[in-house]
Protein backbone atom coordinates (compact mmCIF):
# COMPACT_ATOMS: atom_id res chain seq x y z
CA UNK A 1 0.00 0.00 0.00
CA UNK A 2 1.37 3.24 -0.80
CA UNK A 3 2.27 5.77 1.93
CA UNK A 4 -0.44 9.09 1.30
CA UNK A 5 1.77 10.80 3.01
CA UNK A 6 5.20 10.74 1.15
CA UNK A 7 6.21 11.41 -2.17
CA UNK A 8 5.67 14.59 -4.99
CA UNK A 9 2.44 14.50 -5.05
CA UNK A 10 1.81 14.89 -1.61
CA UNK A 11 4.82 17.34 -1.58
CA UNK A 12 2.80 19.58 -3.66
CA UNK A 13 -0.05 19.28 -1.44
CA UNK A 14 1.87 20.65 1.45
CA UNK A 15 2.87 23.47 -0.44
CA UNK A 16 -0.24 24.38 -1.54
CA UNK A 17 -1.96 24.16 1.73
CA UNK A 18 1.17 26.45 2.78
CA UNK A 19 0.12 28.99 0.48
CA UNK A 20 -3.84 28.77 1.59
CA UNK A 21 -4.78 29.94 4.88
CA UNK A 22 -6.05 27.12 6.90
CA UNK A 23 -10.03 26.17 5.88
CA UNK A 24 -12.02 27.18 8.71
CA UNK A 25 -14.66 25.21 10.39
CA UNK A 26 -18.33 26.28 10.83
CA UNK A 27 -21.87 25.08 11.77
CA UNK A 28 -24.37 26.56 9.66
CA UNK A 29 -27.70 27.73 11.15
CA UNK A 30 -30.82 26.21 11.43
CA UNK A 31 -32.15 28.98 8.92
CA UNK A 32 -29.28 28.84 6.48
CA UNK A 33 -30.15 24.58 5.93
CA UNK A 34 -34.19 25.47 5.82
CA UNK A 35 -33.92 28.04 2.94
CA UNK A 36 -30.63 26.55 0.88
CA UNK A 37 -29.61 23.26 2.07
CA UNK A 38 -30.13 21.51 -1.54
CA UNK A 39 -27.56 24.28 -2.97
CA UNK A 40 -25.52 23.97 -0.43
CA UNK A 41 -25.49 20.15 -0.71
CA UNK A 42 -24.07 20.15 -3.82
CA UNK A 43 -20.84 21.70 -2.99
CA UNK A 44 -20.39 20.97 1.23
CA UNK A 45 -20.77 18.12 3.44
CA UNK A 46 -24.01 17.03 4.25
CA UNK A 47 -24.58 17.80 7.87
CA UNK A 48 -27.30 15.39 8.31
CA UNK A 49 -27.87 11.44 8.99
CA UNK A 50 -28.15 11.28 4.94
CA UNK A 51 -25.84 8.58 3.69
CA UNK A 52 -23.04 8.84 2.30
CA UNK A 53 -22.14 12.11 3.11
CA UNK A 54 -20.56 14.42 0.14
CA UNK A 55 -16.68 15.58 0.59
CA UNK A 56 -16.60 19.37 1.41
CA UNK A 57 -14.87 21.67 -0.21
CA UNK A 58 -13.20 24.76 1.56
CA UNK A 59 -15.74 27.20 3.08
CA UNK A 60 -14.97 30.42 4.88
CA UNK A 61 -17.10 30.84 7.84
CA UNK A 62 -20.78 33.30 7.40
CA UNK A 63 -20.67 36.29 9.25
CA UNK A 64 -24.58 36.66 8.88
CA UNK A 65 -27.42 36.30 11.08
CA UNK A 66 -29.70 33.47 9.94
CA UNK A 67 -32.70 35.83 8.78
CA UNK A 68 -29.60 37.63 6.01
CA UNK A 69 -28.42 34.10 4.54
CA UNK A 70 -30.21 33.91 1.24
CA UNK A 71 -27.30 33.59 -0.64
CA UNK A 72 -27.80 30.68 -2.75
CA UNK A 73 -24.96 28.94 -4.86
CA UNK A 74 -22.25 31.97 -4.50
CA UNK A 75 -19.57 31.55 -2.63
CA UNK A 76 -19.51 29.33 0.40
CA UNK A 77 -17.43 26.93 -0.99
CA UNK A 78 -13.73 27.45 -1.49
CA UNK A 79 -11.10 29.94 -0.82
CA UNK A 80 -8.81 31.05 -3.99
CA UNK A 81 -7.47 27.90 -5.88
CA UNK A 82 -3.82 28.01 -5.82
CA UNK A 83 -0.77 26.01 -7.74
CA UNK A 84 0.49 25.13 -11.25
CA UNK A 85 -1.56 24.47 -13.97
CA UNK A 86 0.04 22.04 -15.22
CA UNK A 87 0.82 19.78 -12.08
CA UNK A 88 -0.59 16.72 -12.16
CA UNK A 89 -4.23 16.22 -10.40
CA UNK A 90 -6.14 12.96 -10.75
CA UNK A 91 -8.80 12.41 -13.34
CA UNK A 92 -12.16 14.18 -13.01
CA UNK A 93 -13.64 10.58 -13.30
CA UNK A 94 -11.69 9.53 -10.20
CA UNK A 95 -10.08 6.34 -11.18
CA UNK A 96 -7.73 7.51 -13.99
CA UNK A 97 -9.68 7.04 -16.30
CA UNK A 98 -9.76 9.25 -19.78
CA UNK A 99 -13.27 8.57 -19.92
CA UNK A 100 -14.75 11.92 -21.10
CA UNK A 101 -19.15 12.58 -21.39
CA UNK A 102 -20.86 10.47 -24.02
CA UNK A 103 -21.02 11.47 -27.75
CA UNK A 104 -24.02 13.78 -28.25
CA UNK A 105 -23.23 15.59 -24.59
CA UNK A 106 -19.68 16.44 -26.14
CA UNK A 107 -21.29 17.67 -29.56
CA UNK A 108 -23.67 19.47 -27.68
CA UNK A 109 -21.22 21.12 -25.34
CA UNK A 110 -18.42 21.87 -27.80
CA UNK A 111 -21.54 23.90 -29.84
CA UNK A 112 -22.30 25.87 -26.15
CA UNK A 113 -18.87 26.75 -26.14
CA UNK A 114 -18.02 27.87 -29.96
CA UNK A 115 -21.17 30.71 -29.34
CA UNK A 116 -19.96 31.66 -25.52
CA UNK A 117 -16.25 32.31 -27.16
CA UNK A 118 -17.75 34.64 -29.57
CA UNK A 119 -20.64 36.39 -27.05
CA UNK A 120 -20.05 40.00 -26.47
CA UNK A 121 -20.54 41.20 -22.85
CA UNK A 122 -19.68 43.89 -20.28
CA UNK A 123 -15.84 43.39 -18.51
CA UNK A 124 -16.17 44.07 -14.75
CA UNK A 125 -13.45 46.13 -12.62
CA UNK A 126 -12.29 45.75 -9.00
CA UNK A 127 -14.66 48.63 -7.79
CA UNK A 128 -18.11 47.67 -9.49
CA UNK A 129 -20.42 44.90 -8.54
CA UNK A 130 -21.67 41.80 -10.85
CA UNK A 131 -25.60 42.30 -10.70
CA UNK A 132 -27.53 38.97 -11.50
CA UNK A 133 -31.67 38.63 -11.26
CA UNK A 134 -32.91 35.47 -10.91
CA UNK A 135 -36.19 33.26 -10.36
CA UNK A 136 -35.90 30.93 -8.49
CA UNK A 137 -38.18 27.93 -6.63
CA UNK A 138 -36.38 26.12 -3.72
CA UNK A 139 -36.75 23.32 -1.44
CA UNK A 140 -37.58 24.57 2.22
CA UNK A 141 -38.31 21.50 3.89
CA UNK A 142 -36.52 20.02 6.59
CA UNK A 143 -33.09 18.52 6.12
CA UNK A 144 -33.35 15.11 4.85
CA UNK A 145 -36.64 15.39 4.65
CA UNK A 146 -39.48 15.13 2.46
CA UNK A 147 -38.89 18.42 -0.35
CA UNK A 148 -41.16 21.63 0.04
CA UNK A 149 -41.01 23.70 -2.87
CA UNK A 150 -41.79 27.36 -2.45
CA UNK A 151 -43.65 29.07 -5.29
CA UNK A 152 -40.90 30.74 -7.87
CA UNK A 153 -39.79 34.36 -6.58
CA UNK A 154 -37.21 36.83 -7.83
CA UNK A 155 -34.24 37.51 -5.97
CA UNK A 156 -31.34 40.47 -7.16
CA UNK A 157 -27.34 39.94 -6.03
CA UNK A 158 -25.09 42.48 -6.28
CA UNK A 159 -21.33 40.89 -5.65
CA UNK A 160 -18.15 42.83 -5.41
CA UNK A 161 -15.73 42.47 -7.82
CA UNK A 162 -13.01 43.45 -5.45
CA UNK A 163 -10.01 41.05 -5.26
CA UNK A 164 -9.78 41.41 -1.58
CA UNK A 165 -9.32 39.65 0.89
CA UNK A 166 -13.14 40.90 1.24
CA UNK A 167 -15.79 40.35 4.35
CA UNK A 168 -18.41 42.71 2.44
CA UNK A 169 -19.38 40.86 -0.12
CA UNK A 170 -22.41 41.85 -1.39
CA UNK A 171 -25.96 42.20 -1.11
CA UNK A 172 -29.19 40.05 -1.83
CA UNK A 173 -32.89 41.40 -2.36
CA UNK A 174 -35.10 39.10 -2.18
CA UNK A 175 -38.71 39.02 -0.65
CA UNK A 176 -38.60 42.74 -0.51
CA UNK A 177 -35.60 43.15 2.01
CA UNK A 178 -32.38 43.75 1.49
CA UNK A 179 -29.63 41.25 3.36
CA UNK A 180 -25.84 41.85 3.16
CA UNK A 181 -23.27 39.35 2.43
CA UNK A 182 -21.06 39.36 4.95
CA UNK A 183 -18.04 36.54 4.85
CA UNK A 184 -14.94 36.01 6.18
CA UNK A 185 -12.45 33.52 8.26
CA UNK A 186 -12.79 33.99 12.18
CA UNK A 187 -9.34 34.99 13.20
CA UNK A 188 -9.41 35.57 17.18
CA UNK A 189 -11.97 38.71 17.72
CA UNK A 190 -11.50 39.99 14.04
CA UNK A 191 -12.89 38.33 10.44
CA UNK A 192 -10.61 37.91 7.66
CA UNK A 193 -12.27 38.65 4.37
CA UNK A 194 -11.71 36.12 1.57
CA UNK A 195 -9.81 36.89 -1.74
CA UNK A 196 -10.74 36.20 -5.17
CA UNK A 197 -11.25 33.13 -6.49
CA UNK A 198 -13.27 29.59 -6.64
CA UNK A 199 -15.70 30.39 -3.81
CA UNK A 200 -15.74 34.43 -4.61
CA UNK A 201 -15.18 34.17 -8.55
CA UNK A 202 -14.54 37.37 -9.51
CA UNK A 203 -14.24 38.80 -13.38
CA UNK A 204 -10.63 39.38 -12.84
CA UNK A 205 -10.62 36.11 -11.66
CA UNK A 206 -12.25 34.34 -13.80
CA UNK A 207 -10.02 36.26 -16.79
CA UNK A 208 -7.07 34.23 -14.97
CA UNK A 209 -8.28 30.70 -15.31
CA UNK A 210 -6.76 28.75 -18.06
CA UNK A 211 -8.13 29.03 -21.48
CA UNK A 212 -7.14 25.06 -22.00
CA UNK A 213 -10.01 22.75 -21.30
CA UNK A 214 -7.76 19.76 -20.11
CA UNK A 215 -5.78 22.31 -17.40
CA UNK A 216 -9.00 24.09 -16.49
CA UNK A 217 -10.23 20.78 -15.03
CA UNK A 218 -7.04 19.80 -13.34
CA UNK A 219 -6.58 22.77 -11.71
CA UNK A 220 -10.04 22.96 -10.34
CA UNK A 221 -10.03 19.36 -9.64
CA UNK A 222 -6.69 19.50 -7.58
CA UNK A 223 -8.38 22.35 -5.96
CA UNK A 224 -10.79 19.76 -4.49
CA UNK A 225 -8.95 17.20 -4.03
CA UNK A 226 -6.73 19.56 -1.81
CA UNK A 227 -9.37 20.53 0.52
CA UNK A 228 -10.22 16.95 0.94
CA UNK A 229 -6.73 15.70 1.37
CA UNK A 230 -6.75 18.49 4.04
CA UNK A 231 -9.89 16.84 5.71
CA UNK A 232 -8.41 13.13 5.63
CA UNK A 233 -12.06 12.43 3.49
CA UNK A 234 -11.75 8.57 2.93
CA UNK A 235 -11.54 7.85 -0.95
CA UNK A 236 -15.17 5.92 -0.69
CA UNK A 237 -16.39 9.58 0.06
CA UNK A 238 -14.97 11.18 -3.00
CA UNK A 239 -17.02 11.80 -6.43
CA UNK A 240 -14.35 13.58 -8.52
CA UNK A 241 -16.37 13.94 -11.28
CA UNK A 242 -19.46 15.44 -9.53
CA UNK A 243 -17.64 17.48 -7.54
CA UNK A 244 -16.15 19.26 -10.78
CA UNK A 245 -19.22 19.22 -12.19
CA UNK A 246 -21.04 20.57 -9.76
CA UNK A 247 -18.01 23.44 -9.18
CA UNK A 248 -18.28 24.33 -13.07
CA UNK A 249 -22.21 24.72 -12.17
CA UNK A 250 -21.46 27.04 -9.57
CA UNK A 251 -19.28 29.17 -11.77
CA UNK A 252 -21.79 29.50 -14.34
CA UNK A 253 -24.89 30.31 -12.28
CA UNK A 254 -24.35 33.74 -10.80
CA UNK A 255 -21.34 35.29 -12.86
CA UNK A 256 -19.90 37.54 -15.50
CA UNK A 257 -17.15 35.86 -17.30
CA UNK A 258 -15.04 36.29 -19.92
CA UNK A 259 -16.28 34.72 -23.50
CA UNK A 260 -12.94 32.86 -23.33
CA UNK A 261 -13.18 31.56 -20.00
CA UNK A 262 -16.82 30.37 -20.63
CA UNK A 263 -15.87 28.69 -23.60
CA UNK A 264 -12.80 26.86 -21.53
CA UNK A 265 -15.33 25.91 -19.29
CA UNK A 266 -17.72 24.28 -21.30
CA UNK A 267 -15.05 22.84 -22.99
CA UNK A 268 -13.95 21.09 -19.53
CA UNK A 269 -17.48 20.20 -18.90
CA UNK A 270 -17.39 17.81 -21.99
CA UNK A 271 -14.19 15.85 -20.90
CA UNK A 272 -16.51 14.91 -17.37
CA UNK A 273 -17.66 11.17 -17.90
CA UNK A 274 -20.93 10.62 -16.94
CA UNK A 275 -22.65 14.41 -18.28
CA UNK A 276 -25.69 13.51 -20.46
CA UNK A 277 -27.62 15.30 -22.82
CA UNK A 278 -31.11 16.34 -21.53
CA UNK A 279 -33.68 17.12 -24.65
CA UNK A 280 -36.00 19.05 -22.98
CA UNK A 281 -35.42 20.75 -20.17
CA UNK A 282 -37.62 23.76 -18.28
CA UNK A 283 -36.40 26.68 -15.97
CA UNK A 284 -38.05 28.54 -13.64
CA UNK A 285 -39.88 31.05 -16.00
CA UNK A 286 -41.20 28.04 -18.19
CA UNK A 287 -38.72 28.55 -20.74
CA UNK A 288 -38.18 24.93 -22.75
CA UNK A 289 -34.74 24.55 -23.68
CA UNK A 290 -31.95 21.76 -23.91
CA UNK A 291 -29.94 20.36 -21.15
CA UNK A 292 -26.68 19.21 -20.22
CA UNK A 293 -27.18 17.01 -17.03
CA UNK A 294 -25.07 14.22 -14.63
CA UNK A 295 -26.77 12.07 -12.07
CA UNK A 296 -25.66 12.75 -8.30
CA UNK A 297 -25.45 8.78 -7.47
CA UNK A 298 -25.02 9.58 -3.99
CA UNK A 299 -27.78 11.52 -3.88
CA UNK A 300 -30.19 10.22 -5.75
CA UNK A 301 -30.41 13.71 -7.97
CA UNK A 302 -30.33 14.52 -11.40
CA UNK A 303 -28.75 18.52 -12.09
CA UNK A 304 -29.36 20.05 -15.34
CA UNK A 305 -28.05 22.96 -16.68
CA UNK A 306 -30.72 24.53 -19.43
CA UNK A 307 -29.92 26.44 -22.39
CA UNK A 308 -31.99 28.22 -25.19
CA UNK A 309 -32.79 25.77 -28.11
CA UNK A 310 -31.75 28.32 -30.59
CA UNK A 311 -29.38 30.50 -29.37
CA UNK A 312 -27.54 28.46 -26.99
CA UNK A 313 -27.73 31.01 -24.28
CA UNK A 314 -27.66 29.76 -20.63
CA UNK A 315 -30.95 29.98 -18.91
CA UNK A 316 -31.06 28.66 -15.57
CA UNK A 317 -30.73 25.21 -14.27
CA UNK A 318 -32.93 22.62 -12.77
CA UNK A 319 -32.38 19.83 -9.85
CA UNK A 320 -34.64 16.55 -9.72
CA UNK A 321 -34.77 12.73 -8.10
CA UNK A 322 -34.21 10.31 -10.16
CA UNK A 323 -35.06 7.70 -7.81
CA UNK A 324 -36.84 7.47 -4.25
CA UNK A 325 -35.09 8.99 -1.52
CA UNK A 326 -36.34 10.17 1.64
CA UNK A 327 -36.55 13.79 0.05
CA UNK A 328 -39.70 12.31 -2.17
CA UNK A 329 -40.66 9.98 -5.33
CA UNK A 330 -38.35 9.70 -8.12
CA UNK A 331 -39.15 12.57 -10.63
CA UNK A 332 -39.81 15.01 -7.31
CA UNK A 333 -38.58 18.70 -8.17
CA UNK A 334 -35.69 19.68 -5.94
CA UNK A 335 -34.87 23.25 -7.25
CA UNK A 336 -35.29 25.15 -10.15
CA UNK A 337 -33.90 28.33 -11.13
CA UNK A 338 -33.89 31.08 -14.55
CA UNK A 339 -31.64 34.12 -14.90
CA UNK A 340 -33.20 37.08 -16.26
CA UNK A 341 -30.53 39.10 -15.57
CA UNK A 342 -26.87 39.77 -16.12
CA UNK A 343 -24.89 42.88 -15.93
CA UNK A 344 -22.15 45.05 -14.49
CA UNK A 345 -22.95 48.03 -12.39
CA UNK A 346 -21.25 50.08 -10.34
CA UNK A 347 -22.94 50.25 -6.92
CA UNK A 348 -24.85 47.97 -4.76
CA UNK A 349 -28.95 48.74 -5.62
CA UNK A 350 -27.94 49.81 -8.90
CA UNK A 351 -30.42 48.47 -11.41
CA UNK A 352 -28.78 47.95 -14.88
CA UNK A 353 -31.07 50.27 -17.28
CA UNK A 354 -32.51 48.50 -20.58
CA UNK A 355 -30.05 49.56 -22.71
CA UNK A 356 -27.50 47.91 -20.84
């Protein structure tokens, strides 16, 4: 058996956790699992007697009070990722395997990210905010429990484009209040903001990321597989391929990126085994469109990311069972979500005007 402990690889680990400040341990509140647990289940442990539990990925602690904590799939998750490109990572299918998504996925994907390459779109600098308006329908039951679906509702996010370290976010309105995003790493009696990067992706950020498909995923997967090195997560715990699927997700959903980076990451997307093509898929505002989907195993839950028909343009995304799990019968809807939205503005409440 070979020592984890010893060799390059592991040598490399150590310097990259050198380089990261040490992940930080938190229990989220009751409030924060009752309004997002089924985002927050795709990218951190789940806290509950659900079995097997998902690896976590570095999370800065919440400086929020439960009542503020509607922030959804941003941030949360990991602290800037760190290291060379090119050093080696292990596959995103988790057993070495080349393995990429089946035929028509690929086609499908590779067609996504030839009309992202060429989109136009606004650039965003360290002292405006990314502004993203959503609809969204989530799952508010109790944790584990049978699902709960609210009615869809809009919700606005403004999010600092700052490359920090950063404890003021942003801000969320949603429900007709306004909540602040307050995050950082406990450090004694102060907070330490977080900078830039996987779990706070900024523009300038996200304009860093490699352009090649095959290093985009390895550095994003050794990003993960860092943090769960870090956490001594046994290897029957680990789902490579999800977890970069589900990170790529993330990075899509409440952004402003770069045409080039969007392409990469579609690109990246393609070379995931398992990702499926999904004909017809429906957001949040009843939009039809096609699908690019993977099966949580684990889980039990099927994620789709939706896209226009015609244009190609990404629309929201949409989270079902695919078999019976205590959350419901297979088909159940776990979340669904449409952007309406996206533009660059440069102060929190700022409304982009129409012409934008």
């Amino acid at each position: 058996m070979n020592d984890r402990t010893s060799g390059p690889e592991w040598a490399e680990r150590e310097e990259l956790a050198r380089l990261l400040p040490a992940p930080a341990e938190r229990d989220l509140p009751p409030g924060r699992h009752l309004h997002h647990k089924d985002t927050l289940m795709r990218l951190i442990d789940q806290d509950g007697d659900r079995a097997p539990a998902r690896p976590r990925l570095l999370r800065p602690a919440v400086l929020l009070p439960a009542a503020g904590m509607a922030l959804g799939g941003v941030l949360l998750t990991t602290l800037a990722v760190t290291g060379q490109d090119s050093a080696p990572a292990p596959s995103a299918s988790g057993a070495g395997s080349r393995a990429e998504a089946p035929r028509g996925a690929t086609v499908l994907l590779d067609r996504i990210a030839s009309v992202a390459g060429k989109s136009g779109g606004q650039a965003a600098t360290g002292d405006q905010f990314v502004y993203i308006k959503t609809l969204q329908a989530e799952n508010e039951g109790d944790f584990g429990g049978p699902v709960k679906l609210t009615e869809p509702r809009e919700r606005e996010v403004w999010m600092s484009q700052q490359a920090g370290p950063v404890i003021d976010v942003g801000l969320i309105h949603q429900d007709g209040s306004y909540y602040p995003i307050t995050v950082g790493v406990p450090d004694g009696e102060t907070a330490v903001g977080i900078p830039a990067g996987l779990g706070r992706p900024t523009y300038t950020w996200l304009a860093s990321l490699p352009t090649d498909p095959e290093v985009l995923l390895r550095r994003l997967t050794a990003e993960i597989t860092r943090d769960q090195d870090a956490r001594d997560t046994p290897a029957e715990d680990r789902d490579q391929a999800q977890d970069a699927f589900d990170a790529i997700g993330e990075l899509l959903r409440e952004t402003v990126m770069p045409p080039r980076t969007a392409a990469a990451l579609y690109q990246a997307a393609a070379k995931i085994p398992g990702v499926t093509e999904d004909s017809d898929a429906v957001d949040a505002a009843g939009r039809h469109g096609i699908g690019v989907a993977r099966d949580n195993t684990r889980t039990g839950e099927r994620t789709a990311w939706i896209f226009d028909s015609t244009t190609l343009e990404y629309l929201g995304e949409r989270s079902y069972l695919v078999r019976d799990t205590s959350m419901g019968r297979k088909g159940t809807l776990v979340h669904v979500s449409a952007v309406l939205r996206r533009a660059v503005v440069d102060a929190l409440r700022e409304e982009p005007s129409t012409t934008t």
